[in-house]
Protein backbone atom coordinates (compact mmCIF):
# COMPACT_ATOMS: atom_id res chain seq x y z
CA UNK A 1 104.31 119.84 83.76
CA UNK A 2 104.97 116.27 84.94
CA UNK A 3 101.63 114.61 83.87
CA UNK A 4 100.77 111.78 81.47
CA UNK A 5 103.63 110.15 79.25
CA UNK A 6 104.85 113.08 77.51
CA UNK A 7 105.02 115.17 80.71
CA UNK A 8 108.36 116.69 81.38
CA UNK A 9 111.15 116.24 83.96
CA UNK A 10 111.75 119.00 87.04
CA UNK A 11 115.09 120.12 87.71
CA UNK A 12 115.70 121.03 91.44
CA UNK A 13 119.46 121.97 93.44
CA UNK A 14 119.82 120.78 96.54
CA UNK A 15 121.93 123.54 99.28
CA UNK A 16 124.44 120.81 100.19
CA UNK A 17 124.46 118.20 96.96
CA UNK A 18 123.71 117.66 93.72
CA UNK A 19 121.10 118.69 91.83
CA UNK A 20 117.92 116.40 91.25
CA UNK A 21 115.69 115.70 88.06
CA UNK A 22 112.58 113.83 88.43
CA UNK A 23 108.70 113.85 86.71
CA UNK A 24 107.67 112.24 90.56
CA UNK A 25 105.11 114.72 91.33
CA UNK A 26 105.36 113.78 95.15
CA UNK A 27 109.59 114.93 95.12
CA UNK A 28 108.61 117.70 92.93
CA UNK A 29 106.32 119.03 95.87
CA UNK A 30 109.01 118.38 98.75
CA UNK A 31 110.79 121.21 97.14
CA UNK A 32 108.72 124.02 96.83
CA UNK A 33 109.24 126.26 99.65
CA UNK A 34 108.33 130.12 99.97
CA UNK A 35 110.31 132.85 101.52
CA UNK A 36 106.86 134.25 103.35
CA UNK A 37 105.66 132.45 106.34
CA UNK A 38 101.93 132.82 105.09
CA UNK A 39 102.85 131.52 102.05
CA UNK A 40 104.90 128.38 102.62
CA UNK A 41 102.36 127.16 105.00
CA UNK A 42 99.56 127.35 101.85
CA UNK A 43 102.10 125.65 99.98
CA UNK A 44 102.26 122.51 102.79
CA UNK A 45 99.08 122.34 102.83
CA UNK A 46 98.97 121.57 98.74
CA UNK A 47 101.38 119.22 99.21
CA UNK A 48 99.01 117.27 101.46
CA UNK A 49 97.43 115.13 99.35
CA UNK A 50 100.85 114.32 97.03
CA UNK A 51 102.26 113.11 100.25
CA UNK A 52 99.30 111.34 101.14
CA UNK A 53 99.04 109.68 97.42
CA UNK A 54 102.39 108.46 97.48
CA UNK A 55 102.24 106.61 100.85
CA UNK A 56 99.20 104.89 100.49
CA UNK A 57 99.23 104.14 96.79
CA UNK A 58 102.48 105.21 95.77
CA UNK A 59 101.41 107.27 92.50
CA UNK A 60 98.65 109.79 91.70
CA UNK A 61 100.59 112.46 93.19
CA UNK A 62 100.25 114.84 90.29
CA UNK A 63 96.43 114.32 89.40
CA UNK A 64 96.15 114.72 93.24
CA UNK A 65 97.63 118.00 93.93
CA UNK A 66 96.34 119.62 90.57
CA UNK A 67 92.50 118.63 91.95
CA UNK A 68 93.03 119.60 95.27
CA UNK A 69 94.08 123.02 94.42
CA UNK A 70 90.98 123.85 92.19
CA UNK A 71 88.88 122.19 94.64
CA UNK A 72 89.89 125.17 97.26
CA UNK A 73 90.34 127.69 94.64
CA UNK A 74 86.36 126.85 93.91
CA UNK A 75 85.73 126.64 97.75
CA UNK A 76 87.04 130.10 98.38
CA UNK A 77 84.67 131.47 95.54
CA UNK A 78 81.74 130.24 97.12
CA UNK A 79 82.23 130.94 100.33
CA UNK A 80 82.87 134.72 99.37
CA UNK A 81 79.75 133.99 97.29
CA UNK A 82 77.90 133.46 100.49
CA UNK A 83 77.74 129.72 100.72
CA UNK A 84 78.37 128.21 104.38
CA UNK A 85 81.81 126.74 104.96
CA UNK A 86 80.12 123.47 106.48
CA UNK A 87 77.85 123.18 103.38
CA UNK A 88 80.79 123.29 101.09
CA UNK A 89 82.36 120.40 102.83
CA UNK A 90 79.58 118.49 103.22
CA UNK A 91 78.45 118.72 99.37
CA UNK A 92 82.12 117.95 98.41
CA UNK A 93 82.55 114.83 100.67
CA UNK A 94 78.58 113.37 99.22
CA UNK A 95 79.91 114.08 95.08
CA UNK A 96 82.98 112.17 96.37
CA UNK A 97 80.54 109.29 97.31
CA UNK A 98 78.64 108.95 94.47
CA UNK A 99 82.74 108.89 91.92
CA UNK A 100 83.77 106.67 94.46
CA UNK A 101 80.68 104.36 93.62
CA UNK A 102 81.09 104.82 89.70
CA UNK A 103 85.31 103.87 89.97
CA UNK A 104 84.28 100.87 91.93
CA UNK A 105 81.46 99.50 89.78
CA UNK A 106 84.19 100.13 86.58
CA UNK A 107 86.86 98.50 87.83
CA UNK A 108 88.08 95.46 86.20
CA UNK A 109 90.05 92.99 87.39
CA UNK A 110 93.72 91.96 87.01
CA UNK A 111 93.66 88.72 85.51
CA UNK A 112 96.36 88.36 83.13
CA UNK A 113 99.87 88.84 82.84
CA UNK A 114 99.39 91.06 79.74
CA UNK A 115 97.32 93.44 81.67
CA UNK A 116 100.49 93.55 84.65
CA UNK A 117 102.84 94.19 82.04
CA UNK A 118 100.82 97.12 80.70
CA UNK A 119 99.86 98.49 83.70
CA UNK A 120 103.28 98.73 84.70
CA UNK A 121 104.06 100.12 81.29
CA UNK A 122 102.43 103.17 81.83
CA UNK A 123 103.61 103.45 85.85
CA UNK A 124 107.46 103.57 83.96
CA UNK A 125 106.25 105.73 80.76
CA UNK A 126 106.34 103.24 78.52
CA UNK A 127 110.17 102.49 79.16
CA UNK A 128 109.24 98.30 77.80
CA UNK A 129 113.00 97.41 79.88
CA UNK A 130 111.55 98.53 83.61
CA UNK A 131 108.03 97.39 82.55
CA UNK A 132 109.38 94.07 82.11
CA UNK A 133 111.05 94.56 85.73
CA UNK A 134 108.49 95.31 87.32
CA UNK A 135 106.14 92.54 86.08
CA UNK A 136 108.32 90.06 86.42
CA UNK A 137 109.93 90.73 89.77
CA UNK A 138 105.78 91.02 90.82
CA UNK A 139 104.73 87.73 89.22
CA UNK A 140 107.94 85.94 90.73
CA UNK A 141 107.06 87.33 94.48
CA UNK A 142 103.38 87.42 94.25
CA UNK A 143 100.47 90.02 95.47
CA UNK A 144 102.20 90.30 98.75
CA UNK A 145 105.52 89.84 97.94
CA UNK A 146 108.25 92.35 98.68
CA UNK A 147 110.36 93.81 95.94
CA UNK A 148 113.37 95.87 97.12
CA UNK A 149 115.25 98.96 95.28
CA UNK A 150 118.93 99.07 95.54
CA UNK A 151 121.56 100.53 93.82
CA UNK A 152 123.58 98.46 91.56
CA UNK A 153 127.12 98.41 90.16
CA UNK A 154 126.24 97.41 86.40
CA UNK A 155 125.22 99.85 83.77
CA UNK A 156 121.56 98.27 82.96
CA UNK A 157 118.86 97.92 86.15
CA UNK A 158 119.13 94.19 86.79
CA UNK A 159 116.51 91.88 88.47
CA UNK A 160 117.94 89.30 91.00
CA UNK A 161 115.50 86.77 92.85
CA UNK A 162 116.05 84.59 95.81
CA UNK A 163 114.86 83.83 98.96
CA UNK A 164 113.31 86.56 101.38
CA UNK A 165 111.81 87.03 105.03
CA UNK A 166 109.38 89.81 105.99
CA UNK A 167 109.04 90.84 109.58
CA UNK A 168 107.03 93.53 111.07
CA UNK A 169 109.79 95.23 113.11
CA UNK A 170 111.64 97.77 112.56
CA UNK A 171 114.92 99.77 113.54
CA UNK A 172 115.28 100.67 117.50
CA UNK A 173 116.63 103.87 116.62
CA UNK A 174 116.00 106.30 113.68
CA UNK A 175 119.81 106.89 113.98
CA UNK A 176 120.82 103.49 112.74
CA UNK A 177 118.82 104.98 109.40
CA UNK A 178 122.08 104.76 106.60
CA UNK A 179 119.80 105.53 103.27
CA UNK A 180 118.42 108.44 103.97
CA UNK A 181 115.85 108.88 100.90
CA UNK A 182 114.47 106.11 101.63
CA UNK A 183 114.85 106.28 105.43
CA UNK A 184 115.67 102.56 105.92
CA UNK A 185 118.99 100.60 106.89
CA UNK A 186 120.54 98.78 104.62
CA UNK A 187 123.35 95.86 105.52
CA UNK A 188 125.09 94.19 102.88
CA UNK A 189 126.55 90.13 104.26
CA UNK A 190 126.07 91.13 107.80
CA UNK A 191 126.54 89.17 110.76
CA UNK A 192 123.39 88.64 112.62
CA UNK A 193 123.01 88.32 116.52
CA UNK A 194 119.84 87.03 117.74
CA UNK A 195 118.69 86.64 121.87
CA UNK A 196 115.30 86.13 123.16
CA UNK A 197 117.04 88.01 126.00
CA UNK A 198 117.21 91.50 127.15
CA UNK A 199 120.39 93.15 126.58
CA UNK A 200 120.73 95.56 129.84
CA UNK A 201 124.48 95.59 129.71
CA UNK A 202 127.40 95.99 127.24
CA UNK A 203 130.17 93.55 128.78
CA UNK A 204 128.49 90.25 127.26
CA UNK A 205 128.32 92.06 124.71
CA UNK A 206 131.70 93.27 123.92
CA UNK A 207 133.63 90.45 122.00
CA UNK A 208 131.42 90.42 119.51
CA UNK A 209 131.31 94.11 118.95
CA UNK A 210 134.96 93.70 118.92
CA UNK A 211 134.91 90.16 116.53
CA UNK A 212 132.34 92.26 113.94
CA UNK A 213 134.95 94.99 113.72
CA UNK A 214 137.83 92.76 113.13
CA UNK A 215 136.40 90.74 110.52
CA UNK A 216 135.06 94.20 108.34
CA UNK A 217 131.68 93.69 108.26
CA UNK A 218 128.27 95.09 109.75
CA UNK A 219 126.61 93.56 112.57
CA UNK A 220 123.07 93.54 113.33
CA UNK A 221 121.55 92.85 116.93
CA UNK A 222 117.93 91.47 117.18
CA UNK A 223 117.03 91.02 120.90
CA UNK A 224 114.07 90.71 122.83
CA UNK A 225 114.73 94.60 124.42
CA UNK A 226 118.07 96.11 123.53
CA UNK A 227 118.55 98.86 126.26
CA UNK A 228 119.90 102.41 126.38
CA UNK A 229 123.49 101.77 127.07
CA UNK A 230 124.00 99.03 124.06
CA UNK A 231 122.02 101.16 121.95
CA UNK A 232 124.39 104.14 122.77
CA UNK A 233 127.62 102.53 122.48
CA UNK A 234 126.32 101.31 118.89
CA UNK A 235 125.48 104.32 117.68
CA UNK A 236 128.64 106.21 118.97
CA UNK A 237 130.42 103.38 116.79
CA UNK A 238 128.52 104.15 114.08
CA UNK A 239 128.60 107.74 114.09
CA UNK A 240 132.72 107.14 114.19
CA UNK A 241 132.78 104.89 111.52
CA UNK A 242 134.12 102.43 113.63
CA UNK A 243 131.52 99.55 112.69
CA UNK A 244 128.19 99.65 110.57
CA UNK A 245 125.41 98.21 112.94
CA UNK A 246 121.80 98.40 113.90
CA UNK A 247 119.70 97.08 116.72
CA UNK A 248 116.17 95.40 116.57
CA UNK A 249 113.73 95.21 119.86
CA UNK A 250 111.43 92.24 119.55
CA UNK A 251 109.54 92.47 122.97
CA UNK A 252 106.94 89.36 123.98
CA UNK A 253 106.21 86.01 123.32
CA UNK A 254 104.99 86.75 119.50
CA UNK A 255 107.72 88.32 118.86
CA UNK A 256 109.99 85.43 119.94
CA UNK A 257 108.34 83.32 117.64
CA UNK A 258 109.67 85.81 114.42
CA UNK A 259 113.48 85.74 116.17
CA UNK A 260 113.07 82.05 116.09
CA UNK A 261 111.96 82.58 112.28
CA UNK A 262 114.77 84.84 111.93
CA UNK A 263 117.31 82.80 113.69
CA UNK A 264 116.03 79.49 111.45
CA UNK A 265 116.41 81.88 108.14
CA UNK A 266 120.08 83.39 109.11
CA UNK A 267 121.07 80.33 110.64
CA UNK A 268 122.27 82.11 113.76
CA UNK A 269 122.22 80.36 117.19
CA UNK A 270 119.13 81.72 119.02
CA UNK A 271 120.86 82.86 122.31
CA UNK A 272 118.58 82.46 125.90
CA UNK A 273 120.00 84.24 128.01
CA UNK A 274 122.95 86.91 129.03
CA UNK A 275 125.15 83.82 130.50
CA UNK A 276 124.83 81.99 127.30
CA UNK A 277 125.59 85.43 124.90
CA UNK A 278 128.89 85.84 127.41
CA UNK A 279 130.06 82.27 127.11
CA UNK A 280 128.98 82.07 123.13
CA UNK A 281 131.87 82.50 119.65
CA UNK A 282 131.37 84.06 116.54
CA UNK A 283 129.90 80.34 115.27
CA UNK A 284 126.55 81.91 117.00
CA UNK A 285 126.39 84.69 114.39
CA UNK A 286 123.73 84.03 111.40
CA UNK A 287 124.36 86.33 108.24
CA UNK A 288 122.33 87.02 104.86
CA UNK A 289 123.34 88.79 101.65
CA UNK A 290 121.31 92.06 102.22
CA UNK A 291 119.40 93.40 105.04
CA UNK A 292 116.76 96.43 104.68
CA UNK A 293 115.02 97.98 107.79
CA UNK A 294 112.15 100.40 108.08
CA UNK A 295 110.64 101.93 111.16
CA UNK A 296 107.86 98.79 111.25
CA UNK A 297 109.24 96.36 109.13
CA UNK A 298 112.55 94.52 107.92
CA UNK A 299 113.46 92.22 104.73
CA UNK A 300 116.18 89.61 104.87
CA UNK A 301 117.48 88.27 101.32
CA UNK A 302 119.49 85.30 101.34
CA UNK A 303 119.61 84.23 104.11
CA UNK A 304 121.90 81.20 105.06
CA UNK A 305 119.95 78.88 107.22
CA UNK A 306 117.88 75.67 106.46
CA UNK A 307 114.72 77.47 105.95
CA UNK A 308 113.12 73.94 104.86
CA UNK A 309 113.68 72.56 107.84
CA UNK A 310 111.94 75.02 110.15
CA UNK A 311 108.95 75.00 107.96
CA UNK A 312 108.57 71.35 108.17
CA UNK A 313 108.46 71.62 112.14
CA UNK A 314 105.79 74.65 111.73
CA UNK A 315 103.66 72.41 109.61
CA UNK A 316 103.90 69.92 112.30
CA UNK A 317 102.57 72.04 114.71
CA UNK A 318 99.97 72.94 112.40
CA UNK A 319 98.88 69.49 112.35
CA UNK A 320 98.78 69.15 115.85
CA UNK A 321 97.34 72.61 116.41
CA UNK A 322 93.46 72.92 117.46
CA UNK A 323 93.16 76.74 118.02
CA UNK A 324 92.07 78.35 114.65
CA UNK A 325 93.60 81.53 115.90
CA UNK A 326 96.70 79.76 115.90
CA UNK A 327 96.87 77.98 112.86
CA UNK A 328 96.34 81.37 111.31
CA UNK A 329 99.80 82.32 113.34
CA UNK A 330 101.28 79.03 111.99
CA UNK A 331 100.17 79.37 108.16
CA UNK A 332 101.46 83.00 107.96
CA UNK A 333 104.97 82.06 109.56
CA UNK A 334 104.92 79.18 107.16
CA UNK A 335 104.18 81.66 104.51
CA UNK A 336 106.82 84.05 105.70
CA UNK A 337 109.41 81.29 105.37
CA UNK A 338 108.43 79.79 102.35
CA UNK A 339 108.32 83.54 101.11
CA UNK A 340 110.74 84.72 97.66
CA UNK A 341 111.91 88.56 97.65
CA UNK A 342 112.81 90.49 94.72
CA UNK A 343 115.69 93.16 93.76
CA UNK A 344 115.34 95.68 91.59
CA UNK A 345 119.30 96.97 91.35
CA UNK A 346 119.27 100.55 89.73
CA UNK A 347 121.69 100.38 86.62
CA UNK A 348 125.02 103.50 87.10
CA UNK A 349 124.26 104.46 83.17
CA UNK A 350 123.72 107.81 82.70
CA UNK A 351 125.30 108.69 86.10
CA UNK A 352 124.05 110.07 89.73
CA UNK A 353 121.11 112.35 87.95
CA UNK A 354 119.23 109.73 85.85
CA UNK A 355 119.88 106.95 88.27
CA UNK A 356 117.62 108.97 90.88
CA UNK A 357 115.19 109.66 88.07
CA UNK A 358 115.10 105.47 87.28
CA UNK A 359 114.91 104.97 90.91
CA UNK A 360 111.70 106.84 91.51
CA UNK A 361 109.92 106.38 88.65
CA UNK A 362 110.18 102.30 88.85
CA UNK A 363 109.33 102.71 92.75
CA UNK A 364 105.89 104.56 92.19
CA UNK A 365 105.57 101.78 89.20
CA UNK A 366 105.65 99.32 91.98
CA UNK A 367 103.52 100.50 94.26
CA UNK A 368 101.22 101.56 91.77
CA UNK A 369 101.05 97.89 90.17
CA UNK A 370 100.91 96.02 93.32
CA UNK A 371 97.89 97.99 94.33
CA UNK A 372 96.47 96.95 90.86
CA UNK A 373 96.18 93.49 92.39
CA UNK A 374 94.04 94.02 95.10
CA UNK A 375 91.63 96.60 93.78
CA UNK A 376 91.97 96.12 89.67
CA UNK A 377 92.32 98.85 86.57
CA UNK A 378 90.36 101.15 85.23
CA UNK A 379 91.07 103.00 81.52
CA UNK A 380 94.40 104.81 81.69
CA UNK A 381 94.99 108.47 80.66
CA UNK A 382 92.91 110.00 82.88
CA UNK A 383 90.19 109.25 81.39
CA UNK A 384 88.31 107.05 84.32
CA UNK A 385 87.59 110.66 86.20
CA UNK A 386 87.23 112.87 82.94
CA UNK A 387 84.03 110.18 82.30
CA UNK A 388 83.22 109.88 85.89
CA UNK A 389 82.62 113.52 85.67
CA UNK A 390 80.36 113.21 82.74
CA UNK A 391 78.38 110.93 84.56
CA UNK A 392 78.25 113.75 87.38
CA UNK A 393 76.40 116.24 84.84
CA UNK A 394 73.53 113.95 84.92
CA UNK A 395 73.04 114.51 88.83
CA UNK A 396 71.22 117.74 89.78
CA UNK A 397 69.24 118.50 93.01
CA UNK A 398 69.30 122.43 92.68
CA UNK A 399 70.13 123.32 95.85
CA UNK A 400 73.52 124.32 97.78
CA UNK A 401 74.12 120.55 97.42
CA UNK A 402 74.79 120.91 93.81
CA UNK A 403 77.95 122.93 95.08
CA UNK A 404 80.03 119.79 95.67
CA UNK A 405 79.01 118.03 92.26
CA UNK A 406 79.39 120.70 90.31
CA UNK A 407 83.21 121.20 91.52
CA UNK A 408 84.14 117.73 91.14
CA UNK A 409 83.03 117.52 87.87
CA UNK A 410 85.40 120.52 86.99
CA UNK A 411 88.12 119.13 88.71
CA UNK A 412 88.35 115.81 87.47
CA UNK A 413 88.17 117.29 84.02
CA UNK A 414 91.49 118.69 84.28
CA UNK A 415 94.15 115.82 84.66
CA UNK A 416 92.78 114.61 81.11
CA UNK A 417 92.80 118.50 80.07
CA UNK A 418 96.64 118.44 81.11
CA UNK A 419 97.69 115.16 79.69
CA UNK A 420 96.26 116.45 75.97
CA UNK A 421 97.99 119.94 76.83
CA UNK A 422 101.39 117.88 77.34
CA UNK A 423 100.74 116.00 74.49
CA UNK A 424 100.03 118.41 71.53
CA UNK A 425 96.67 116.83 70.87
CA UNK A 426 94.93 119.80 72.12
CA UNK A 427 91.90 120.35 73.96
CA UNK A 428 89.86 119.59 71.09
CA UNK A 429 90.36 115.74 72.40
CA UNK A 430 88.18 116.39 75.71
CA UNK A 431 85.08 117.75 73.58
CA UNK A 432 85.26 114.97 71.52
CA UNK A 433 85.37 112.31 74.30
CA UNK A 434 82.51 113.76 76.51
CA UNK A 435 80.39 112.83 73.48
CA UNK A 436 82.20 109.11 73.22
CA UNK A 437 79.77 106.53 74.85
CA UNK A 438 82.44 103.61 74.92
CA UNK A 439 84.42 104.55 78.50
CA UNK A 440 87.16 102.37 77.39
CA UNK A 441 88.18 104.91 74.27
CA UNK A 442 90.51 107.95 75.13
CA UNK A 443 93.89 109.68 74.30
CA UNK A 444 96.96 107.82 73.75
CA UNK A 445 99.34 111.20 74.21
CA UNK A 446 102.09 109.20 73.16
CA UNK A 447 100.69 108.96 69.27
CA UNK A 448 97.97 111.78 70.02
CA UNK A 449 95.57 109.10 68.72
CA UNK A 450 92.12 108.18 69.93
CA UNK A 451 91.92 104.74 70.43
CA UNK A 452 90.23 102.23 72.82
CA UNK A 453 92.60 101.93 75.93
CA UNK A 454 92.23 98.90 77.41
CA UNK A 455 92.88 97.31 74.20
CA UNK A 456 96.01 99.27 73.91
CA UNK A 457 97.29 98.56 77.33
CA UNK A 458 96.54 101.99 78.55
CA UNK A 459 95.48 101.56 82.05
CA UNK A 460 95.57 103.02 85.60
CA UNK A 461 95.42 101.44 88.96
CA UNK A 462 92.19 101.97 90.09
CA UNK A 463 93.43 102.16 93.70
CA UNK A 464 95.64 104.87 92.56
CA UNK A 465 92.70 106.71 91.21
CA UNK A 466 90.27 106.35 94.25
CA UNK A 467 93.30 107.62 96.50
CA UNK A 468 94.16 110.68 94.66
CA UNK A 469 90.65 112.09 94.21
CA UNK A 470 89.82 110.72 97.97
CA UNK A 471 93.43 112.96 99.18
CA UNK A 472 92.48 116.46 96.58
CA UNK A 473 88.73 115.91 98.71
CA UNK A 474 90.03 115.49 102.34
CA UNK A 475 92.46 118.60 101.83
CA UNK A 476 90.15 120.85 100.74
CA UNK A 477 87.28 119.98 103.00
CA UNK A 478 90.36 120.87 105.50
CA UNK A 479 91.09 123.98 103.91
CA UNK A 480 87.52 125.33 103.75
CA UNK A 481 86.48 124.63 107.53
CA UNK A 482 89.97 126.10 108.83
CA UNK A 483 89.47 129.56 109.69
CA UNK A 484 92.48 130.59 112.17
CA UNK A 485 95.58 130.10 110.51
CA UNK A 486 99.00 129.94 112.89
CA UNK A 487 102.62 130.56 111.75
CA UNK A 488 106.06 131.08 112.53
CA UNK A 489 108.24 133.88 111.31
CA UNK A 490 110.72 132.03 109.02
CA UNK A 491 114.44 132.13 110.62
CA UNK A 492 116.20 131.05 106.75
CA UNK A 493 115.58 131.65 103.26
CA UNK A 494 114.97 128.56 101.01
């Protein structure tokens, strides 16, 4: 129901809070759950590959799950047919080989901002507002760049820009986690400690617990090795509502380097030792505008500190330096530093419902585009596997190896099959096209036309594509050599 442009929105209630709508295929799946045991577990095991879309490319999720399903309805048949269980596998994983090869040589490259614009035109269903968005907050931040979601206070989604640091650490506890959809921590203006020390004790620590509560605002502790007892008496202050906080563990030498980073970009006084943390005021404290942390990696936007300055010292080191290996360190801390981050605030028009909806559907745009970088487009619509499949027709060795091409050329019929369902064109569309010999030409379901895609700005991330087909194939070459199957009696009713 929720594929191509003119796909439609899900509805969902949640037991404890509002009610949801979304087209994401991936949140769609989270909430289908079955009363019997031996069903629900069938029903995980579809929403394997939507999980496994969304995480590595971020979109897909749909086409995924709808090609993994007839890939293990088709197993099933076979193997009741007589067909081996290991020669099902085994012929599915070789057809995937051969697509894979036919994507890749098709792929064409990003190379203008025309083609970013449209490819994130069709990640956002055509809304020309979050396209813009998107691109821009991509072209302003760069292929690795980091581009943040957060809910914003005017009615419109807004783009802000400014300067950003990316470190690869995370939270030191998942209970420090205050967005829980996105299962990050977010800080707004905190104050920032940072100690190449490890905090063992609470005492030095008290008075500026105490100082963070006084003055309102959230603190956030980056150490070298924050132990239990700190950790515990910040969380039980947390879980009172007594002060917002989180704690960071940066253990070993590298990692001292990124709190010196971090201390440089937050212009907080890097602290040495336990002594020094007793003995120091809240002058030592850095702060930024907004801080979001993940379980392996943290963004800092606007960060107060003379960012310029440290660079220039790294670049003097680089100069100096005569260890490749660590002029590679030296360049990607430069890098870091020199880094600009990008916010995507979520406009409050249209209230709670349809700012989830906007949230989700310009976060798979993201992560759909950005992959577009590394790994280029192919023609939108669906149409890359519906002619990829084609292509399959052509390969026949009439044996049981034929098994695996001849279901993956069914399959990957059927997300173009959907998409002209959705769209009123009709199936009519997919004879025509399997007799079209220009693979840039397909169905634009908005207009129901046939027209050449590219052209028209019609494009998927090929990235995207390769990952959902390469999920639908893993899951059922799961399903078809599992032949035990374990479960629990269910102790609640969805």
């Amino acid at each position: 129901a929720t594929l191509g442009p003119n796909g439609r929105n899900v509805a969902f209630d949640y037991e404890l809070g509002k009610p949801k709508i979304t087209k994401d295929g991936v949140t769609v799946a989270k909430h289908i759950e079955f009363r019997n045991s031996w069903d629900d577990l069938a029903a995980k095991l579809i929403k394997f590959p939507a999980h496994e879309s969304n995480v590595q490319a971020g979109d897909g999720t749909t086409t995924s799950t709808m090609i993994g399903t007839y890939l293990i309805e088709r197993s099933i048949y076979y193997f009741k047919k007589g067909i081996h269980p290991i020669t099902i596998k085994e012929s599915i994983g070789k057809a995937f080989q051969i697509v894979e090869s036919i994507l890749q040589e098709s792929s064409i490259p990003v190379t203008s901002e025309s083609e970013l614009l449209a490819l994130a035109r069709v990640a956002v269903n055509n809304n020309e507002k979050d396209a813009k968005l998107v691109a821009d907050a991509l072209l302003a931040t760069g292929k690795r760049g980091v581009v943040l979601i957060e809910e914003g206070s005017s009615f419109e989604n807004q783009l802000i820009i400014s300067e950003g640091l990316t470190l690869n650490r995370g939270y030191a506890s998942q209970y420090f986690i205050t967005d829980t959809e996105f299962s990050d921590v977010r800080l707004e203006n905190p104050l920032i400690l940072t100690a190449k020390c490890k905090l063992h004790e609470l005492k030095p620590l008290l008075h500026i617990l105490e100082h963070a509560k006084k003055s309102g605002r959230s603190l956030l502790i980056a150490a070298e090795d924050v132990d239990q007892e700190v950790l515990s008496t910040l969380l039980h202050n947390l879980e009172k509502s007594e002060l917002t906080c989180c704690a960071m563990n940066f253990p070993g030498e590298a990692n001292t380097e990124l709190l010196e980073d971090l201390a440089a970009f937050t212009n907080s006084t890097l602290i040495s030792n336990t002594k020094d943390l007793k003995n120091s005021g809240p002058e030592t404290l850095g702060t930024c505008r907004r801080v979001s942390i993940g379980e392996v990696k943290s963004n800092f936007l606007g960060g107060e500190g003379n960012v310029s300055t440290r660079t220039q010292q790294l670049e003097e080191q680089l100069l100096l330096s005569e260890m490749n290996e660590e002029k590679e360190v030296l360049r990607e801390r430069i890098s870091r530093l020199s880094g600009k981050m990008a916010v995507i605030e979520i406009g409050v028009g249209g209230g709670s419902l349809a700012m989830g909806e906007r949230r989700d559907r310009i976060v798979d745009a993201l992560n759909s585009v950005k992959s577009s970088f590394e790994k280029g487009f192919l023609p939108g619509g669906a149409t890359s596997l519906f002619y990829a499949a084609r292509k399959l027709s052509k390969i026949r060795n009439n044996d049981e190896t034929d098994i695996g091409v001849r279901m993956l050329q069914e399959a990957m019929k059927l997300p173009l099959e959907r998409i002209s369902e959705n769209s009123e064109a009709g199936l009519v569309v997919t004879d025509i096209l399997w007799e079209e010999p220009d693979e840039e030409v397909g169905l634009n379901a908005m207009t129901g036309q046939i027209v050449n895609l590219v052209d028209e700005g019609i494009i998927d991330s090929t990235h995207v594509v390769l990952n959902a087909l390469r999920n639908a194939v893993s899951l059922a070459q799961l399903a078809i050599s599992t032949s035990c199957v374990v479960v629990r009696p269910k102790r609640y009713e969805p």
